[in-house]
C-alpha atoms as a PDB file:
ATOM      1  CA  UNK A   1     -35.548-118.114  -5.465  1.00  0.00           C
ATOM      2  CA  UNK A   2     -37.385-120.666  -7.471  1.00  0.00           C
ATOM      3  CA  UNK A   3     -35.176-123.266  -9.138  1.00  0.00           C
ATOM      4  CA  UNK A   4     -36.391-124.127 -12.771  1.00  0.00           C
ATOM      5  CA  UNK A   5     -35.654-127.372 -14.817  1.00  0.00           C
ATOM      6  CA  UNK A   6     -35.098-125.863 -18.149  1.00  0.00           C
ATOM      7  CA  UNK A   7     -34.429-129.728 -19.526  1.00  0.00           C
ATOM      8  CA  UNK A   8     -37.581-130.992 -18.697  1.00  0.00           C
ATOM      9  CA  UNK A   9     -38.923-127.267 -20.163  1.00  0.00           C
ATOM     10  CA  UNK A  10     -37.113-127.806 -23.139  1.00  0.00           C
ATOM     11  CA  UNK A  11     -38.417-131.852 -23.622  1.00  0.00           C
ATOM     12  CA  UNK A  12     -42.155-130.607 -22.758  1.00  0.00           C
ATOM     13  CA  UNK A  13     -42.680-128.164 -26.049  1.00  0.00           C
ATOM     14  CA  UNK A  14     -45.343-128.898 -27.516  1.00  0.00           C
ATOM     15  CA  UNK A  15     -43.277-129.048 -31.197  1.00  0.00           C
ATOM     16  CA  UNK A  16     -40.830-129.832 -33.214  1.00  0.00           C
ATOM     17  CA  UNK A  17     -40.536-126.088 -34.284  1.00  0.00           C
ATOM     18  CA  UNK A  18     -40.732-125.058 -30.396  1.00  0.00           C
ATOM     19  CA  UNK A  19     -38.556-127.668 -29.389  1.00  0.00           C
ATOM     20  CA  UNK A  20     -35.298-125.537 -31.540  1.00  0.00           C
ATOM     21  CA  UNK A  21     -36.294-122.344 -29.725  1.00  0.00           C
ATOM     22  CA  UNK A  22     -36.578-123.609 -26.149  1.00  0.00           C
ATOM     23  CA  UNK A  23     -33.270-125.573 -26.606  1.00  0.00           C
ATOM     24  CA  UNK A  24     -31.786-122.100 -28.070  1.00  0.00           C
ATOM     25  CA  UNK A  25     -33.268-120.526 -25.262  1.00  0.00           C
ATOM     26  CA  UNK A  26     -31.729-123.035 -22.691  1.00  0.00           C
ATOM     27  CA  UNK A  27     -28.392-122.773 -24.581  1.00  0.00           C
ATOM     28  CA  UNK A  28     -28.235-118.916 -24.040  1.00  0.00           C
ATOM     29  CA  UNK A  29     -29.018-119.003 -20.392  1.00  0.00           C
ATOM     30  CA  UNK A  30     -26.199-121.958 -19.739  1.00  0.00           C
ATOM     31  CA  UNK A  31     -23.702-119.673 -22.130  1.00  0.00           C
ATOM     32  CA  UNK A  32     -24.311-116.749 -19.244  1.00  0.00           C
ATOM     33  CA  UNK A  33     -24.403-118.731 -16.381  1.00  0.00           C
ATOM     34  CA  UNK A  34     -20.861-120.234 -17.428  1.00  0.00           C
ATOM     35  CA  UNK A  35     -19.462-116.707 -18.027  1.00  0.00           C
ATOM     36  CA  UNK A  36     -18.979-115.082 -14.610  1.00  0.00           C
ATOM     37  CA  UNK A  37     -18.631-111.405 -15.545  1.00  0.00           C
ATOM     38  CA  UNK A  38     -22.184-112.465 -17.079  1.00  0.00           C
ATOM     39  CA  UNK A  39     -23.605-114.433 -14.795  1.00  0.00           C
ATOM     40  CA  UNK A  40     -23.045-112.071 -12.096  1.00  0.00           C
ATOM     41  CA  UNK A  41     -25.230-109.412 -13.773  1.00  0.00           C
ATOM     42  CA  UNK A  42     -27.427-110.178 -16.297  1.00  0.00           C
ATOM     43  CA  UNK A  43     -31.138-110.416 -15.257  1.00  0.00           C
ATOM     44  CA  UNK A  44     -33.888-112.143 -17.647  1.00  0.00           C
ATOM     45  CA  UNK A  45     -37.184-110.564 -18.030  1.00  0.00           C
ATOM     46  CA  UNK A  46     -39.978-110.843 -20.401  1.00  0.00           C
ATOM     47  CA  UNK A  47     -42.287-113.385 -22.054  1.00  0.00           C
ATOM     48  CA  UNK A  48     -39.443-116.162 -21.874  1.00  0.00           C
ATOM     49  CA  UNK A  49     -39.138-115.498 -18.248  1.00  0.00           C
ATOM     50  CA  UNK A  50     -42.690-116.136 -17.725  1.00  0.00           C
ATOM     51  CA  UNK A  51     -43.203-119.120 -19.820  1.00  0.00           C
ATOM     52  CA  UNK A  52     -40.210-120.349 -17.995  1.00  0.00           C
ATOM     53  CA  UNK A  53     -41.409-119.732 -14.258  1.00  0.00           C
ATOM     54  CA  UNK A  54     -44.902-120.065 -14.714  1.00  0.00           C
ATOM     55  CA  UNK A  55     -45.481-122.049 -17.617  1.00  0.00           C
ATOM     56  CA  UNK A  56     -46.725-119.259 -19.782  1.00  0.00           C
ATOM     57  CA  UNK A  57     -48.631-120.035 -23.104  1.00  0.00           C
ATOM     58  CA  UNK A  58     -47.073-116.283 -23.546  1.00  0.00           C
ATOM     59  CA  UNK A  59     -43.625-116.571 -25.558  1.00  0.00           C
ATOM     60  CA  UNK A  60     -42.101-114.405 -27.282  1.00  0.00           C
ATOM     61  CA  UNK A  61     -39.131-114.694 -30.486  1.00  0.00           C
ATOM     62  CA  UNK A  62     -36.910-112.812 -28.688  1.00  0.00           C
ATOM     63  CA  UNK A  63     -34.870-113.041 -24.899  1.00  0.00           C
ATOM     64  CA  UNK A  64     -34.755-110.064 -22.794  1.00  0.00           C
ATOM     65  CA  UNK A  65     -32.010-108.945 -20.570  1.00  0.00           C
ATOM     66  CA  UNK A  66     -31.119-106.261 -18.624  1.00  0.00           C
ATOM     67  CA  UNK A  67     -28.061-105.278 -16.580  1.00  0.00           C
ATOM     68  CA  UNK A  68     -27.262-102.589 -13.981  1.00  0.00           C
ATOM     69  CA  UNK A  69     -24.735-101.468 -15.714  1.00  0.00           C
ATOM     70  CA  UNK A  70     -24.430 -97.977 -17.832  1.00  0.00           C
ATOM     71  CA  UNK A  71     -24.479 -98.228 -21.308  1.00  0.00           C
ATOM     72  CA  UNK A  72     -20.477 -97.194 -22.994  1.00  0.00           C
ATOM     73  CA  UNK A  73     -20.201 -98.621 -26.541  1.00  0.00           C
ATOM     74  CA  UNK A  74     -17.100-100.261 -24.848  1.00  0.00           C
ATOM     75  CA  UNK A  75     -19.196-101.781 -22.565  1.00  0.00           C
ATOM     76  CA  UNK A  76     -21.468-103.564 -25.666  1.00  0.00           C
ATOM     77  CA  UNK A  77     -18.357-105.073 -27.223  1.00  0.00           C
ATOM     78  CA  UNK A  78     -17.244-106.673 -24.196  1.00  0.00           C
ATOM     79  CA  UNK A  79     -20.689-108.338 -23.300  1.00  0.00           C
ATOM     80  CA  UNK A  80     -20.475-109.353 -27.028  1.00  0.00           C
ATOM     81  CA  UNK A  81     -17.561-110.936 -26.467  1.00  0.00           C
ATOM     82  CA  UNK A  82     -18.221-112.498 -23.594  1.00  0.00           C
ATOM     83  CA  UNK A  83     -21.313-114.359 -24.776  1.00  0.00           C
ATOM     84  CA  UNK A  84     -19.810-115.523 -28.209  1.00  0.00           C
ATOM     85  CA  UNK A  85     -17.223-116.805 -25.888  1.00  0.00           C
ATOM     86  CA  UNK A  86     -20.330-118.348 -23.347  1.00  0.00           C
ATOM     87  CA  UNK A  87     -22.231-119.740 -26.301  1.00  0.00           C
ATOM     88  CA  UNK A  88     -19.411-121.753 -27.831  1.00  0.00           C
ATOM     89  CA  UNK A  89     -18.627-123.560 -24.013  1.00  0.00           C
ATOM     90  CA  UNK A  90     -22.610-124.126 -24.179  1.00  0.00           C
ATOM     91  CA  UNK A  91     -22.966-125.541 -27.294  1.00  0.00           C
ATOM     92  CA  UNK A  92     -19.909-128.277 -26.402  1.00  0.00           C
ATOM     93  CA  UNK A  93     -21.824-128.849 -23.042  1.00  0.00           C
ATOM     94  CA  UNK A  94     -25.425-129.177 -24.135  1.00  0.00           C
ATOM     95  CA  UNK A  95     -26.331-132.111 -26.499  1.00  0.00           C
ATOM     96  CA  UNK A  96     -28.411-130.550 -28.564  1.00  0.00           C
ATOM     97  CA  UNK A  97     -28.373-130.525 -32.033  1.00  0.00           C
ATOM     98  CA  UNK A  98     -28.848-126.472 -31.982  1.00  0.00           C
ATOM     99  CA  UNK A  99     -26.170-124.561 -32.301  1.00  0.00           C
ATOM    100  CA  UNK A 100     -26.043-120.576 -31.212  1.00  0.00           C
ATOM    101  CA  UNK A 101     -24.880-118.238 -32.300  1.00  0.00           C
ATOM    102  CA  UNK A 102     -24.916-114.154 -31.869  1.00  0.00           C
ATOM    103  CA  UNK A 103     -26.694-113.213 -35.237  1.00  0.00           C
ATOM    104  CA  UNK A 104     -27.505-109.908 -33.860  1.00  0.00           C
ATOM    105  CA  UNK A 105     -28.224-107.800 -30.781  1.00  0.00           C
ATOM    106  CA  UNK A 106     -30.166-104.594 -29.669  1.00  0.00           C
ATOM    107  CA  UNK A 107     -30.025-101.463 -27.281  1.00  0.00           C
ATOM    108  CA  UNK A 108     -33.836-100.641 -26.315  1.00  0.00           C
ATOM    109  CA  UNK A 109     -33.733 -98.219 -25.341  1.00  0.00           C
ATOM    110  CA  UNK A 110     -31.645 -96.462 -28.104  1.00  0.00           C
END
């Protein structure tokens, strides 16, 4: 396991513009982490991933995440739920001047 130092990733961006998305970013992954029934199985992959762990020029608009779990519509509102709940301890803990919110979400596949 590799630690990452998603401050210093965050104060590193290259712009303003970037700065907003990689402190979003950042504020998403603390809202999980804080959120045990999250934490404990939500896995990041993707573009984000890789900029994160290796530094990637390749980003993307968008944060993937997957979870062992089988879809159930049930299921969907609860991990809703959860990270509104997540994001809102986040946004008190982080400094930032972002704030997050869940604006919208996605099954892929359908």
């Amino acid at each position: 396991m590799h630690d990452i130092n998603l401050p210093a990733w965050v104060a590193s961006s290259p712009d303003p513009m970037a700065r907003r998305f990689r402190e979003a970013v950042h504020t998403v992954v603390v809202a999980i982490s804080m959120v045990r029934d999250l934490a404990d199985v939500t896995f990041m992959k993707g573009g984000i991933l890789l900029a994160l762990r290796y530094n990637s020029a390749r980003t993307t608009k968008d944060i993937d995440f997957s979870t062992p779990h089988s879809y159930s519509p049930e299921r969907v509102e609860t991990v809703l739920s959860l990270l509104k709940a997540g994001l809102a301890q986040a946004n008190d803990a982080l400094s930032y001047s972002t704030v997050c919110r869940l604006q919208s979400h996605a099954i892929v596949p359908k």
